[in-house]
C-alpha atoms as a PDB file:
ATOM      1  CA  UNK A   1     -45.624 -12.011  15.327  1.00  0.00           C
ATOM      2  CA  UNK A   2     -44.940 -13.931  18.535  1.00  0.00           C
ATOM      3  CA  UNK A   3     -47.666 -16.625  18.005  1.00  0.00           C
ATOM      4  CA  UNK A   4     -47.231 -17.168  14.346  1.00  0.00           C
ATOM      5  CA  UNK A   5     -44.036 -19.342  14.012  1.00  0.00           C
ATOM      6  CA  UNK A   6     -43.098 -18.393  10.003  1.00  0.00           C
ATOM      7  CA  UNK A   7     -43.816 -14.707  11.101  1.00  0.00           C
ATOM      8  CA  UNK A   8     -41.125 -14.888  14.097  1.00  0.00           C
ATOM      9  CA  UNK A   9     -38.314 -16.452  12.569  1.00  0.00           C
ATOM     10  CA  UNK A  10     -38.670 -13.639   9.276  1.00  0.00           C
ATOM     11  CA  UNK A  11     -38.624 -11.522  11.704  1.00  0.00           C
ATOM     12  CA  UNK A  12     -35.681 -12.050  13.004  1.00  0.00           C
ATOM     13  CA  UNK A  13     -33.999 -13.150  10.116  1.00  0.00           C
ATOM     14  CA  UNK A  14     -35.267  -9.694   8.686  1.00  0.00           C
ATOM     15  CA  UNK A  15     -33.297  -7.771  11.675  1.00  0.00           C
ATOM     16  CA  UNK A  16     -30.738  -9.974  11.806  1.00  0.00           C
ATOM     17  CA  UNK A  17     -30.592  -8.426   8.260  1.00  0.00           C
ATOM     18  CA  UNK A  18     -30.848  -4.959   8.547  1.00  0.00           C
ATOM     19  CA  UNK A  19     -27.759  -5.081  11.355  1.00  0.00           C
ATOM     20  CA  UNK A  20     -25.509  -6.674   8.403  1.00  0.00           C
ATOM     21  CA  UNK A  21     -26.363  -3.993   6.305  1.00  0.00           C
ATOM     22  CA  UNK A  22     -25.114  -1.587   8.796  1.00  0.00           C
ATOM     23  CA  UNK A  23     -28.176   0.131  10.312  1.00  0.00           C
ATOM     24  CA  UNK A  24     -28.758   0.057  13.907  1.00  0.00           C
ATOM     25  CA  UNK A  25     -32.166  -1.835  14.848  1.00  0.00           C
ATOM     26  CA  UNK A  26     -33.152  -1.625  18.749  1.00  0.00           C
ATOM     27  CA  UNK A  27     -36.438  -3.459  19.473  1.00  0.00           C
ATOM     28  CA  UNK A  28     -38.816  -1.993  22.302  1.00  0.00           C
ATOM     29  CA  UNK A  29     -41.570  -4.468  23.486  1.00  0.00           C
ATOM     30  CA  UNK A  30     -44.517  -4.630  25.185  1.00  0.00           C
ATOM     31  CA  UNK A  31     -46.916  -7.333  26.396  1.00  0.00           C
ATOM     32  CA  UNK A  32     -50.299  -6.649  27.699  1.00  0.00           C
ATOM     33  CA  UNK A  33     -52.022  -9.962  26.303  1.00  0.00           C
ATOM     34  CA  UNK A  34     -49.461 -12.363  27.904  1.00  0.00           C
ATOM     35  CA  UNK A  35     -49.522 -10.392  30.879  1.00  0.00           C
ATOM     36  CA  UNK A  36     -53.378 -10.728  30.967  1.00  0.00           C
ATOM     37  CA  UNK A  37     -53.222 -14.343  30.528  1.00  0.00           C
ATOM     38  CA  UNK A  38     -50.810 -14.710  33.357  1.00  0.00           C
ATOM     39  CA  UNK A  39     -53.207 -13.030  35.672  1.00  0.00           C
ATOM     40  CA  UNK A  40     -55.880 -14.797  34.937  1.00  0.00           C
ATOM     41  CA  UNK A  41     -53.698 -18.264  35.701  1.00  0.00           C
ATOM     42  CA  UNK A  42     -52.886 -16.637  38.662  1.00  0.00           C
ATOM     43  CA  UNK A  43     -56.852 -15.809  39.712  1.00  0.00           C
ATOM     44  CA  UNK A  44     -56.197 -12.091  39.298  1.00  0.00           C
ATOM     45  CA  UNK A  45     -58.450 -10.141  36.581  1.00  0.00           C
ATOM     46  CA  UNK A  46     -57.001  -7.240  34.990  1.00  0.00           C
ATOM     47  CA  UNK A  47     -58.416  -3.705  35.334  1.00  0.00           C
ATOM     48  CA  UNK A  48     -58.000  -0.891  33.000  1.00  0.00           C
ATOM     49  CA  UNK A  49     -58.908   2.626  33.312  1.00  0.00           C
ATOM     50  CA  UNK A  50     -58.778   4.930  30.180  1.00  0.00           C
ATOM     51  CA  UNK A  51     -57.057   2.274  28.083  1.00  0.00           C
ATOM     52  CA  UNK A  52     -54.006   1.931  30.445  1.00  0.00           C
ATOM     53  CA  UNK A  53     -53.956  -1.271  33.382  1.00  0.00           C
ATOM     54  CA  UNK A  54     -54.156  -0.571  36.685  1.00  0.00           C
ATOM     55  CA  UNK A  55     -51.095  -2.254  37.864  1.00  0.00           C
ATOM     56  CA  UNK A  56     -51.083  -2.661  41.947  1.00  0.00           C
ATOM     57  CA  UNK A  57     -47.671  -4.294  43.971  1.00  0.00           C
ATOM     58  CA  UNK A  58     -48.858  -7.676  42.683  1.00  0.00           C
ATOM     59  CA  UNK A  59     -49.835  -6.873  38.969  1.00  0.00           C
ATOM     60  CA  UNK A  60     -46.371  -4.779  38.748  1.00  0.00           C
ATOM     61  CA  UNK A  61     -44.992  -8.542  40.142  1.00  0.00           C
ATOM     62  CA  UNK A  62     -46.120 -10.472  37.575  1.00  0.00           C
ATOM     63  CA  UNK A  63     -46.113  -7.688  34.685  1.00  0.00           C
ATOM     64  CA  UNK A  64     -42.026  -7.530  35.231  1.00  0.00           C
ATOM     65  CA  UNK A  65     -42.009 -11.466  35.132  1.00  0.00           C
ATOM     66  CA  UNK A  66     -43.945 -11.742  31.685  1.00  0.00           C
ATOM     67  CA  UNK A  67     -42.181  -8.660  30.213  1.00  0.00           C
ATOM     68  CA  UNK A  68     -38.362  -8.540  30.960  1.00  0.00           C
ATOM     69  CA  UNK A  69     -37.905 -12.558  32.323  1.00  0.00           C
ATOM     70  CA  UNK A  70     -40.594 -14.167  29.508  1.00  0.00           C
ATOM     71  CA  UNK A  71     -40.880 -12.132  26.573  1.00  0.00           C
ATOM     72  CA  UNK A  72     -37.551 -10.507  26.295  1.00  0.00           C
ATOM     73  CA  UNK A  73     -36.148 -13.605  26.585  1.00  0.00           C
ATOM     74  CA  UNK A  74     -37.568 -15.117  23.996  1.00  0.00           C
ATOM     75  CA  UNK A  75     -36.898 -12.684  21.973  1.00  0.00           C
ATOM     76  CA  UNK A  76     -33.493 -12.519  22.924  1.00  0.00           C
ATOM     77  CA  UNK A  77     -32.846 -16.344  22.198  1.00  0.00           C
ATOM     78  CA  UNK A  78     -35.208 -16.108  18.762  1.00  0.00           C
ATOM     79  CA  UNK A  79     -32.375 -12.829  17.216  1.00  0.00           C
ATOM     80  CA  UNK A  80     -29.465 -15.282  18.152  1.00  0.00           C
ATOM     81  CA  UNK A  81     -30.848 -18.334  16.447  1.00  0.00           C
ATOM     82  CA  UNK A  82     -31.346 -16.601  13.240  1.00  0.00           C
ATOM     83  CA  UNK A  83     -27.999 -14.895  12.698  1.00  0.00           C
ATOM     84  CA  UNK A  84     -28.448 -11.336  15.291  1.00  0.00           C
ATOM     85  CA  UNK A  85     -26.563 -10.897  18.452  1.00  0.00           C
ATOM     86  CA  UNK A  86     -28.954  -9.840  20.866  1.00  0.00           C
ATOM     87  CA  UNK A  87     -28.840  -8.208  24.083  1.00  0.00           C
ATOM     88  CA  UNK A  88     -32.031  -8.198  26.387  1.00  0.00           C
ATOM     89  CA  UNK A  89     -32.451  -5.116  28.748  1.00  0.00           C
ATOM     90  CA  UNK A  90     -35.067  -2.909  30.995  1.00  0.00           C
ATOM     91  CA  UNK A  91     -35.120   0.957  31.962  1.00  0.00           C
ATOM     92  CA  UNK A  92     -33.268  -0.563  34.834  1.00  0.00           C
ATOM     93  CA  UNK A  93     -30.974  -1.537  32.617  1.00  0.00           C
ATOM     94  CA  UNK A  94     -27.364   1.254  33.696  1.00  0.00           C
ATOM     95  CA  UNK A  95     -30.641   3.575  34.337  1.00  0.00           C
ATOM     96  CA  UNK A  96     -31.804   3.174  30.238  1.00  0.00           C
ATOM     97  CA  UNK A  97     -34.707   5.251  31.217  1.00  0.00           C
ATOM     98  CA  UNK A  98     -35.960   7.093  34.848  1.00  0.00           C
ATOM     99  CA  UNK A  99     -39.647   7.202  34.768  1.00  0.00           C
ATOM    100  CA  UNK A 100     -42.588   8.788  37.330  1.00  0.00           C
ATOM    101  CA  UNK A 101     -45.875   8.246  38.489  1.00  0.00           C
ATOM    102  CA  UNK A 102     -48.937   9.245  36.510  1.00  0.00           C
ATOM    103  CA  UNK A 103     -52.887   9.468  37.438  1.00  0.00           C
ATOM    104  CA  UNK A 104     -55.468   8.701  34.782  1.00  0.00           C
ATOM    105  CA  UNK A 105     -57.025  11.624  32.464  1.00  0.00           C
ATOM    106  CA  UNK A 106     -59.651  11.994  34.961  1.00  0.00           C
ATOM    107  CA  UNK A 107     -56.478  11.948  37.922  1.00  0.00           C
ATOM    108  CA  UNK A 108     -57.553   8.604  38.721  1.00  0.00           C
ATOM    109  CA  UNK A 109     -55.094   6.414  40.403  1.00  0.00           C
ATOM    110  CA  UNK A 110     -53.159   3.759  38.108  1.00  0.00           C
ATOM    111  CA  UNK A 111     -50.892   2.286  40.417  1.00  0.00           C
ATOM    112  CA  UNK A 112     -47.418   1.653  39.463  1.00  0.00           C
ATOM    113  CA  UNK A 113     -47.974   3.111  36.059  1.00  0.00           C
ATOM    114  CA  UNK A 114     -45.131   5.543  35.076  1.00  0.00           C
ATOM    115  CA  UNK A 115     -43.840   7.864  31.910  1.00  0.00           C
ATOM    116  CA  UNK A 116     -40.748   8.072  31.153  1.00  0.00           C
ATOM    117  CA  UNK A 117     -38.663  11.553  32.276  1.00  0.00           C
ATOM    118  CA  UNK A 118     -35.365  10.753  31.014  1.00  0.00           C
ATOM    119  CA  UNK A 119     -33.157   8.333  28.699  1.00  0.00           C
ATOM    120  CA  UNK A 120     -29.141   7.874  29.260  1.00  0.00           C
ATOM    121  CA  UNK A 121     -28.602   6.298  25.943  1.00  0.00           C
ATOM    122  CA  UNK A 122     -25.011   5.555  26.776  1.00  0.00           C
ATOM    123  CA  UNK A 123     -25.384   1.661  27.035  1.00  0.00           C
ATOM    124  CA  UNK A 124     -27.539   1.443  24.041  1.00  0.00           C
ATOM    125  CA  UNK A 125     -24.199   3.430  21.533  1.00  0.00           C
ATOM    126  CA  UNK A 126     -21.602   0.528  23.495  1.00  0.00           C
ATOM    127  CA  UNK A 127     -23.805  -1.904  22.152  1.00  0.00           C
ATOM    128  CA  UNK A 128     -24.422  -0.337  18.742  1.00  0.00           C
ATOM    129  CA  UNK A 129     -20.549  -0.021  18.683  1.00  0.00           C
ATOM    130  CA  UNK A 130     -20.102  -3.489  19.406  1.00  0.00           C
ATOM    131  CA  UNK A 131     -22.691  -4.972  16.615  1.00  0.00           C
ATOM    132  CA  UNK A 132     -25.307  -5.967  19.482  1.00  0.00           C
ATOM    133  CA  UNK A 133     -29.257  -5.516  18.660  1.00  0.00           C
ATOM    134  CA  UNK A 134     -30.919  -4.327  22.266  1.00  0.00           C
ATOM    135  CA  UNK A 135     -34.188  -5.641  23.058  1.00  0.00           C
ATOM    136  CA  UNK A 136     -35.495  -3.214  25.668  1.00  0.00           C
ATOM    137  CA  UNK A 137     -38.972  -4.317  27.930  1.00  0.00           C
ATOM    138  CA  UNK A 138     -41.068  -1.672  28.845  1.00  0.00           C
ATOM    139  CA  UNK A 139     -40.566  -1.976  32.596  1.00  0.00           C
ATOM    140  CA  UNK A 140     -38.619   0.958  34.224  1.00  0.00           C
ATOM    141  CA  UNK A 141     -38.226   2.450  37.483  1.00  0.00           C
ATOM    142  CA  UNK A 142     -38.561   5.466  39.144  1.00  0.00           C
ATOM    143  CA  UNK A 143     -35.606   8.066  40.903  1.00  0.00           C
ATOM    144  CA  UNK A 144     -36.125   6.264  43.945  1.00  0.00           C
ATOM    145  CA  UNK A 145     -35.796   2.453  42.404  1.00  0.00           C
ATOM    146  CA  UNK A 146     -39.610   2.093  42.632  1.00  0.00           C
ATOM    147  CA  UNK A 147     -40.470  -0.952  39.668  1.00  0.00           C
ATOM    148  CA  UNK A 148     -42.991   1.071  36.938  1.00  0.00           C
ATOM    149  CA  UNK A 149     -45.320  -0.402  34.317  1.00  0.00           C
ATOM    150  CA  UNK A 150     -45.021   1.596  31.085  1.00  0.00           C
ATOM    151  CA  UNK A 151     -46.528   2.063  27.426  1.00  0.00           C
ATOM    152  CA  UNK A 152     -44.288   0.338  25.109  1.00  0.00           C
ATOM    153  CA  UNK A 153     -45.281   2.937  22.199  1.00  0.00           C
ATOM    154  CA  UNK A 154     -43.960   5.359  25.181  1.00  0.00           C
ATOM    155  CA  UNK A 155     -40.661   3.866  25.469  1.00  0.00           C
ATOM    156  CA  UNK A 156     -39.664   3.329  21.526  1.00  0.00           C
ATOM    157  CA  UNK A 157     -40.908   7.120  21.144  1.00  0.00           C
ATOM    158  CA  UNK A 158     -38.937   8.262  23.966  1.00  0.00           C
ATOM    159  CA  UNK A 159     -35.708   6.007  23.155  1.00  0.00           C
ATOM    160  CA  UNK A 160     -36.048   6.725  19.278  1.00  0.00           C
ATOM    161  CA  UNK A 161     -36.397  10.915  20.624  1.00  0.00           C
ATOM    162  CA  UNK A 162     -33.106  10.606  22.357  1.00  0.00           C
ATOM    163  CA  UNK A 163     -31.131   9.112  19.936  1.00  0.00           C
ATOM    164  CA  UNK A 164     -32.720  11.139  16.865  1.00  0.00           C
ATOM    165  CA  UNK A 165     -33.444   7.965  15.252  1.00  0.00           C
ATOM    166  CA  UNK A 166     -33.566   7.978  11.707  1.00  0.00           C
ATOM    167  CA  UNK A 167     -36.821   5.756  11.229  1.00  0.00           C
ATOM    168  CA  UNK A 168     -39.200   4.794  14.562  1.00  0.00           C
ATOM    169  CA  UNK A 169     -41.325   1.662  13.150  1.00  0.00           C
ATOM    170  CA  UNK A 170     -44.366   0.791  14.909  1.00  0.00           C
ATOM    171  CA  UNK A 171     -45.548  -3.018  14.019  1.00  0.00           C
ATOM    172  CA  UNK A 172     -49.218  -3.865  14.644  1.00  0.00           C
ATOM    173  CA  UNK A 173     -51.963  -5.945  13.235  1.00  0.00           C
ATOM    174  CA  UNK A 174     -53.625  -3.575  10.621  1.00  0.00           C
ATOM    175  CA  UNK A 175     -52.337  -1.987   7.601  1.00  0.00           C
ATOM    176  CA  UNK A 176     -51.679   0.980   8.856  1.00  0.00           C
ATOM    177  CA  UNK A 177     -53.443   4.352   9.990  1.00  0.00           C
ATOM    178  CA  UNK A 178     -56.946   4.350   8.139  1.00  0.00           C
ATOM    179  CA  UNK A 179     -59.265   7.613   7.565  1.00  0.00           C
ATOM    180  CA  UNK A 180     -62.655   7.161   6.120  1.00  0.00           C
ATOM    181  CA  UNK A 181     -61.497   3.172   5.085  1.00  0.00           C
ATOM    182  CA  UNK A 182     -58.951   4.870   3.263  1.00  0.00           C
ATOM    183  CA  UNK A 183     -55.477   4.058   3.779  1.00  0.00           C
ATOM    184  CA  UNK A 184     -53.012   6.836   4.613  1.00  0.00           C
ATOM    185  CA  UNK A 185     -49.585   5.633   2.547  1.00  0.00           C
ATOM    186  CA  UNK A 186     -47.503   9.416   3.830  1.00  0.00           C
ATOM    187  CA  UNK A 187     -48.686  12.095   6.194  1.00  0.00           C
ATOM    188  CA  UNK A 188     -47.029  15.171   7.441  1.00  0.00           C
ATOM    189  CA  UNK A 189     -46.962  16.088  10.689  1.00  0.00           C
ATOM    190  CA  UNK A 190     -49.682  19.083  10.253  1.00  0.00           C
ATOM    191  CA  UNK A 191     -52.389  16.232   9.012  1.00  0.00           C
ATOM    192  CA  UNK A 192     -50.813  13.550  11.968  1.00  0.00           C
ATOM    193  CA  UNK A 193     -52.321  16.010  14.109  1.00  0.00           C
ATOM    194  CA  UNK A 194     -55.342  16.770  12.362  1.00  0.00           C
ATOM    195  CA  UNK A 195     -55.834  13.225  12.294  1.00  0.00           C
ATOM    196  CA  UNK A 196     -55.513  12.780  16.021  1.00  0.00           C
ATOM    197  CA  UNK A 197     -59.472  14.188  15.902  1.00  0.00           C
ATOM    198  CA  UNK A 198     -60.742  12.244  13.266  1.00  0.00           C
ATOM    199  CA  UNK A 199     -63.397   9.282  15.123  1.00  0.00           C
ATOM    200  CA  UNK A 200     -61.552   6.618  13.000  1.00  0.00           C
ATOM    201  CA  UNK A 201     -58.466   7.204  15.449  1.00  0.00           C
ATOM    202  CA  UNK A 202     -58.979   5.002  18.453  1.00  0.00           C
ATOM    203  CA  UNK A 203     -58.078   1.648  20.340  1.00  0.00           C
ATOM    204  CA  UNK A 204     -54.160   1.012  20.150  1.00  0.00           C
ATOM    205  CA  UNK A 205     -53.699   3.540  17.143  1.00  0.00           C
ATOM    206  CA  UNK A 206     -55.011   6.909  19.278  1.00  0.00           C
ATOM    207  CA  UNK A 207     -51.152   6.496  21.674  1.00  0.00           C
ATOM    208  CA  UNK A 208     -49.403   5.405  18.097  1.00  0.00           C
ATOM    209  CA  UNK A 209     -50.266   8.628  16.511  1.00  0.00           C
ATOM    210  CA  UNK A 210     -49.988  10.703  19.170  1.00  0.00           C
ATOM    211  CA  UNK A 211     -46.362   8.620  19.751  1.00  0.00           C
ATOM    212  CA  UNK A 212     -45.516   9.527  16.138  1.00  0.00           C
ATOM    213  CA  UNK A 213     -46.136  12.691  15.950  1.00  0.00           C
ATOM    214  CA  UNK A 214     -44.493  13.738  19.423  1.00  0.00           C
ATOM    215  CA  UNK A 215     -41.288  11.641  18.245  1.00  0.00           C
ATOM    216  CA  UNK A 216     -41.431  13.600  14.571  1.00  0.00           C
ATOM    217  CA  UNK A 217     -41.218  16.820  16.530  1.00  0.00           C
ATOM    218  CA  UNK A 218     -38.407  15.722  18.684  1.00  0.00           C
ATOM    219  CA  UNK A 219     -35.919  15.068  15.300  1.00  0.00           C
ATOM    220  CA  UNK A 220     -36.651  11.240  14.630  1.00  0.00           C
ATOM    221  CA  UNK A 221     -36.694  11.539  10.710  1.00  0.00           C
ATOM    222  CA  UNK A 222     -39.660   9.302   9.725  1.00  0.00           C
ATOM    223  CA  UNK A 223     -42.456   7.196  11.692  1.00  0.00           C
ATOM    224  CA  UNK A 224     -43.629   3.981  10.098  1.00  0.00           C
ATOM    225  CA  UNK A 225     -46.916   2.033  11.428  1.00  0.00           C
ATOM    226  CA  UNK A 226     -47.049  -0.914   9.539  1.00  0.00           C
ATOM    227  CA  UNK A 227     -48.823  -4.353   9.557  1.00  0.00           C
ATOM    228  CA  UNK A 228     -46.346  -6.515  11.684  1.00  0.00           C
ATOM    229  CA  UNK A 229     -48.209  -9.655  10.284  1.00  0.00           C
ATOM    230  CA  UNK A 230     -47.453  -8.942   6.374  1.00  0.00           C
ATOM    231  CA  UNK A 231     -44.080 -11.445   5.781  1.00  0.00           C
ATOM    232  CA  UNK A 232     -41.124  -9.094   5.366  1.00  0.00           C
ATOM    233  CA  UNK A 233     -42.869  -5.970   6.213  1.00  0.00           C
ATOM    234  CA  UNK A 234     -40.137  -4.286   8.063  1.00  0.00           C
ATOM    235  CA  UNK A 235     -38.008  -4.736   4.853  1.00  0.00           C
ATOM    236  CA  UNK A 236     -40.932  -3.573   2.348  1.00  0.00           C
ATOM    237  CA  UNK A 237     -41.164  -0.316   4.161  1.00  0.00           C
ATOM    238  CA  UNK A 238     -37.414   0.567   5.029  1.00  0.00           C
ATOM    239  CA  UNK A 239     -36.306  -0.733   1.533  1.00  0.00           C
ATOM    240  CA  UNK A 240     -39.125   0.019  -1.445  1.00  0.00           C
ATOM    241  CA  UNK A 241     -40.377   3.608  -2.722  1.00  0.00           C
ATOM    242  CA  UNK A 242     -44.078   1.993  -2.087  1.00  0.00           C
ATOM    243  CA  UNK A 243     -43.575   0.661   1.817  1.00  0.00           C
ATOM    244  CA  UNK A 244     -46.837  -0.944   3.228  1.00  0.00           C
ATOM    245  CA  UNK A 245     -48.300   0.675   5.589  1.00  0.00           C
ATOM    246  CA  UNK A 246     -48.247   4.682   7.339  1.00  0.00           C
ATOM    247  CA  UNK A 247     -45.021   6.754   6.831  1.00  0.00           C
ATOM    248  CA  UNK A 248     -45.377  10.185   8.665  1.00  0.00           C
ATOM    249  CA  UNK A 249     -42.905  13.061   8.393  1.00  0.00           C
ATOM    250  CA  UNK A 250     -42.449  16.848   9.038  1.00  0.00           C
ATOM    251  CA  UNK A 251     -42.446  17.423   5.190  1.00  0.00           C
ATOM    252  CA  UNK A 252     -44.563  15.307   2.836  1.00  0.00           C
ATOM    253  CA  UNK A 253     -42.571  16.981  -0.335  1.00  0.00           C
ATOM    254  CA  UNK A 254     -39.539  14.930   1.195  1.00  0.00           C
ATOM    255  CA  UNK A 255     -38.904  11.492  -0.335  1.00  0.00           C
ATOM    256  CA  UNK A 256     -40.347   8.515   0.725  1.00  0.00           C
ATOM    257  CA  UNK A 257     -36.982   6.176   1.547  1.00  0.00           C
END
């Protein structure tokens, strides 16, 4: 969405949209490409161990530059030029989120790469109250104010958990979650899970799914992984029987809204 400029101002427009309406959008990014690309201006390669970058003092640096001084930023300024009022803040934000350490699958050491333990929400409801739209980076810290790199599919679970969200909407670049080429328009959670075997689950879907399904059993109502590139798309989902991409839910004999 960020590279395409038609894409970023519907985008906004489209949230901008949804907070007139009365619904409470909070936006949770990430930023791994432009945080590669800024390493490698800055001579440093990036390193990544089971999927997740191995973020030393220097990467953490540089990751905290891109993602809460570059990104959210932009972001920020892009809401307020098409109608939102936008608010740009980090787990460090009044302590959004506390986070700890974590080691690899195989208890490999990632560096200053943390998971979130706990969310004070308390900021985000003044801001709700007040008509703002947060945009929250995905850089947190730890008990002892140690700077942590974290999953952005991490943080929107986690935040959406805590504030039992009604809808948690994950926007990528495919269609949705695909089995056998297929695509999977509503899912309960009993196949989510199933599906988190399946050998068509993998790349940046695999922590999506397993996301989803940890934020359906932790009272967010519905999970939505749609194609962020489709114009409109958060709109088409939220607003038509049909959507466009993956709805999962505890019960698929609920309706699809």
């Amino acid at each position: 969405i960020m590279i395409d400029e038609t894409l970023k101002k519907l985008f906004a427009e489209d949230v901008a949209l949804l907070r007139y309406v009365g619904i409470n959008p909070l936006i949770v990014h990430g930023g791994g490409k432009e945080i590669s690309k800024w390493m490698h201006k800055l001579g440093k390669e990036a390193v990544f161990i089971d999927g997740q970058r191995f973020t030393d003092e220097e990467t953490m640096e540089i990751t905290e530059m891109v993602l809460s001084g570059k990104i959210n930023n932009e972001i920020v300024s892009l809401l307020n030029r098409h109608g939102g009022h936008a608010v740009g803040l980090s787990g460090k934000s009044a302590n959004l989120y506390t986070a700890s350490r974590i080691r690899s699958k195989k208890d490999e050491d990632l560096g200053y790469v943390g998971q979130i333990t706990s969310v004070d929400a308390s900021l985000l409801t003044t801001l709700f109250d007040k008509g703002y739209i947060p945009v929250v980076s995905s850089v947190g810290c730890d008990g002892n104010g140690m700077t942590l790199n974290l999953n952005a599919d991490n943080v929107a679970s986690s935040i959406a958990q805590h504030l039992q969200a009604e809808k948690l909407i994950y926007l990528t670049d495919v269609d949705g979650l695909m089995l056998e080429d297929i695509l999977q328009s509503q899912m309960d959670l009993d196949q989510a899970k199933k599906a988190m075997g399946s050998k068509d689950v993998k790349g940046g879907m695999l922590p999506k799914l397993d996301c989803s399904i940890k934020a359906i059993e932790n009272e967010v109502s519905t999970v939505h992984i749609i194609n962020g590139t489709l114009e409109h798309a958060v709109l088409l989902e939220v607003f038509t029987d049909g959507g466009v991409g993956t709805m999962i839910m505890r019960d698929c004999f609920e309706k699809k809204s």
